[in-house]
Each structure stands twice: as structure tokens, then as C-alpha cells.
Protein backbone atom coordinates (compact mmCIF):
# COMPACT_ATOMS: atom_id res chain seq x y z
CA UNK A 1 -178.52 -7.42 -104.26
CA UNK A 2 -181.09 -8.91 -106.65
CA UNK A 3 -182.21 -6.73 -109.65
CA UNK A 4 -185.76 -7.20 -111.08
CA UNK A 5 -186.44 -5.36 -114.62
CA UNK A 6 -189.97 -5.67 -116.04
CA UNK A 7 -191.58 -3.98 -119.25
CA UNK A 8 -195.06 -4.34 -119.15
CA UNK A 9 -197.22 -5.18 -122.49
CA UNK A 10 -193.40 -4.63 -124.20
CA UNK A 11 -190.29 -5.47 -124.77
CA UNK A 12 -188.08 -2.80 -123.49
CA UNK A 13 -184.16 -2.74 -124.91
CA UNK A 14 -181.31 -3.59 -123.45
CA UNK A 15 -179.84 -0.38 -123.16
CA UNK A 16 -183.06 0.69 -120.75
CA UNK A 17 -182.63 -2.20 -118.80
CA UNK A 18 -178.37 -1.61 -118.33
CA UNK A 19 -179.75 2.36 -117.73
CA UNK A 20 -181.95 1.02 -114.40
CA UNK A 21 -179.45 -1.17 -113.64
CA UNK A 22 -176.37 1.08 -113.44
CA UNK A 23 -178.52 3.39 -112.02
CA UNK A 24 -179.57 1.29 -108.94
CA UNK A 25 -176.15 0.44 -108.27
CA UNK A 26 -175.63 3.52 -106.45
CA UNK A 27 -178.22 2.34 -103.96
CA UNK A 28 -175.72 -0.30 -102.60
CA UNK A 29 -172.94 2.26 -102.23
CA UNK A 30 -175.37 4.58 -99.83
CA UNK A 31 -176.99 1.48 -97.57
CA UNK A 32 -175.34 -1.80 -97.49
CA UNK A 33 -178.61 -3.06 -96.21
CA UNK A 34 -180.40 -3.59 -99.53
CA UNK A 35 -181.78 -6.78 -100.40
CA UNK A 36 -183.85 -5.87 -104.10
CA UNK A 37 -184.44 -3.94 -106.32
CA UNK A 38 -187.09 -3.87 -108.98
CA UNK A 39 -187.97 -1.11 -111.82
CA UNK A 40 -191.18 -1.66 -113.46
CA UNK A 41 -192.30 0.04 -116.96
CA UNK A 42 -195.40 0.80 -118.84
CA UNK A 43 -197.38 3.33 -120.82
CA UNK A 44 -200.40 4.55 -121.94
CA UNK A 45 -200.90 4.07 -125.52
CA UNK A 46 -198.49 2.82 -128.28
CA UNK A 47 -197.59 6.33 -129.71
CA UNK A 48 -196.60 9.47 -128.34
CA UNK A 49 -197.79 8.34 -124.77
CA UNK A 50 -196.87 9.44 -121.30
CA UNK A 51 -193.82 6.82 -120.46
CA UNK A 52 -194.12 5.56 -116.46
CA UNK A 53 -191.64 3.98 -114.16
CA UNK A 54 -191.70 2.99 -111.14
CA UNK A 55 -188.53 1.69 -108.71
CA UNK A 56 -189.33 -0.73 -105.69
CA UNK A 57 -186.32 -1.41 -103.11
CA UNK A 58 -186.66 -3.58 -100.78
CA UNK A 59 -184.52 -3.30 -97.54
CA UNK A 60 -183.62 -4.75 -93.97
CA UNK A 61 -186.18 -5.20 -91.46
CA UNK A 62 -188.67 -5.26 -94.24
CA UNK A 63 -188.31 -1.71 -95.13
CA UNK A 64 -190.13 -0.50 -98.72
CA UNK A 65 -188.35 2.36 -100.72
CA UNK A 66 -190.95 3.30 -103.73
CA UNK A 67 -191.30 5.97 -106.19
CA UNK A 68 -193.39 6.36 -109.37
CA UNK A 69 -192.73 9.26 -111.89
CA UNK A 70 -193.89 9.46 -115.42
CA UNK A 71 -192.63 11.43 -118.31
CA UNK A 72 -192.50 11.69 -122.29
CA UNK A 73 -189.18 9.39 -122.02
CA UNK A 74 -188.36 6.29 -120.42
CA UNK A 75 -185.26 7.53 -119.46
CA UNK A 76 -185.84 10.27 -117.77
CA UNK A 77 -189.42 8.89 -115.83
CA UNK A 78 -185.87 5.95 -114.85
CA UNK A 79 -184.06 8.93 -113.13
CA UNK A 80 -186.50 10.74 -111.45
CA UNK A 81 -187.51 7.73 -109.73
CA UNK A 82 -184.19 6.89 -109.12
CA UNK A 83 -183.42 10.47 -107.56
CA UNK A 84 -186.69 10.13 -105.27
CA UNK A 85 -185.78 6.28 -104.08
CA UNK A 86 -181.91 7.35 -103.76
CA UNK A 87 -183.28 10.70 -101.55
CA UNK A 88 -185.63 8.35 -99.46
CA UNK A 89 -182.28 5.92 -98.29
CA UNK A 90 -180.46 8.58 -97.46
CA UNK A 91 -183.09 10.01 -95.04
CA UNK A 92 -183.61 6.69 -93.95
CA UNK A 93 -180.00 5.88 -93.19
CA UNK A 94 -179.73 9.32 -91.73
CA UNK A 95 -182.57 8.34 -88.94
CA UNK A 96 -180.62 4.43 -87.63
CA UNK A 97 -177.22 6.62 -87.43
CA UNK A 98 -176.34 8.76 -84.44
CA UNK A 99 -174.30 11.77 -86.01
CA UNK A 100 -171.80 11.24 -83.02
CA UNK A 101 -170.42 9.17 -85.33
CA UNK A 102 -172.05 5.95 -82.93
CA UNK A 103 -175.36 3.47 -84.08
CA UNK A 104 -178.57 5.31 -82.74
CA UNK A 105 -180.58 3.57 -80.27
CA UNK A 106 -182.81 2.45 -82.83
CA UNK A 107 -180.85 0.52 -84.90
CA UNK A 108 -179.25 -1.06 -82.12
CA UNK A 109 -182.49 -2.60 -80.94
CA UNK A 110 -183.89 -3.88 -84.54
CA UNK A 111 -180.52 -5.86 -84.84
CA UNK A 112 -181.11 -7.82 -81.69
């Protein structure tokens, strides 16, 4: 899996960019089937500004996993977009699997 970190109109520190990175890590342990990831930042205005993030994972059989959120920290606008990709693979990966414990129908025609 690739990872893509990009501060827009700043340089963002290290420690935010190890934060998305960690972070997105998960993502691998849910669905083997991701192929990027990307976490883009930017604000408003230079002080006391509303802080936005948003994480772009790409998947499969050109599947899209997006989510903005924005916030008065970087850190947290990170997680919640985070939480809402990480919910959206796990619905995702709940639809290709057949909870008989077999691949669904689905998946077994998109890998052919």
C-alpha cells in the first residue's frame, strides 16, 4: 500500500504526517485489497481557522473510499475522517463476503 500525505499552502510536521500514517495502517488489517491511500490538508485562514482533512483510499476494482471532516485541530478533523473511511471498508467488505463463512456471488464474478 502506497501512502500519499499532502499539506496544502503549508508545511505540516512530521508528527501529523506519522499521525495519518499510523492511522491508515489499520485500513490494511480490515481489507487486504487496498492499493492507496492519500490524506490531504488545508485551512481557511492562517490563525484560529477551521482545520480540514480529507482521506482518499483507493481500492480493487477501482473502488473510491472518501471522507472530508473539518475541525479546530488537525488531529482530530485526521480521525474523524479516518473513522468514516475505516466504517465505509467495513460495509464494503461486509457486502463481497457471504456470512456463511463462503465468497458472495459478487465477488466471485469481479475476480474473473
Amino acid at each position: 500500500m502506497s501512502f500519499l500525505f499532502t499539506a496544502r499552502h503549508f508545511k505540516a510536521h512530521d508528527s501529523l504526517k506519522e499521525f495519518a500514517e499510523e492511522g491508515s495502517k489499520l485500513f490494511n488489517e480490515i481489507y487486504d485489497g487496498i492499493i492507496k491511500t492519500e490524506v490531504i490538508l488545508s485551512y481557511d485562514k492562517p490563525e484560529n481557522s477551521i482545520k480540514h482533512a480529507e482521506v482518499i483510499v483507493h481500492a480493487k476494482n477501482n473502488h473510491t473510499f472518501t471522507a472530508k471532516e473539518s475541525s479546530d485541530d488537525f488531529k482530530k478533523s485526521i480521525e474523524a475522517s479516518l473513522a468514516k473511511v475505516e466504517t465505509q471498508i467495513r460495509k464494503f467488505k461486509d457486502k463481497l463476503t457471504d456470512h456463511s463463512g463462503e465468497k458472495s456471488v459478487k465477488n466471485i464474478a469481479a475476480e474473473e
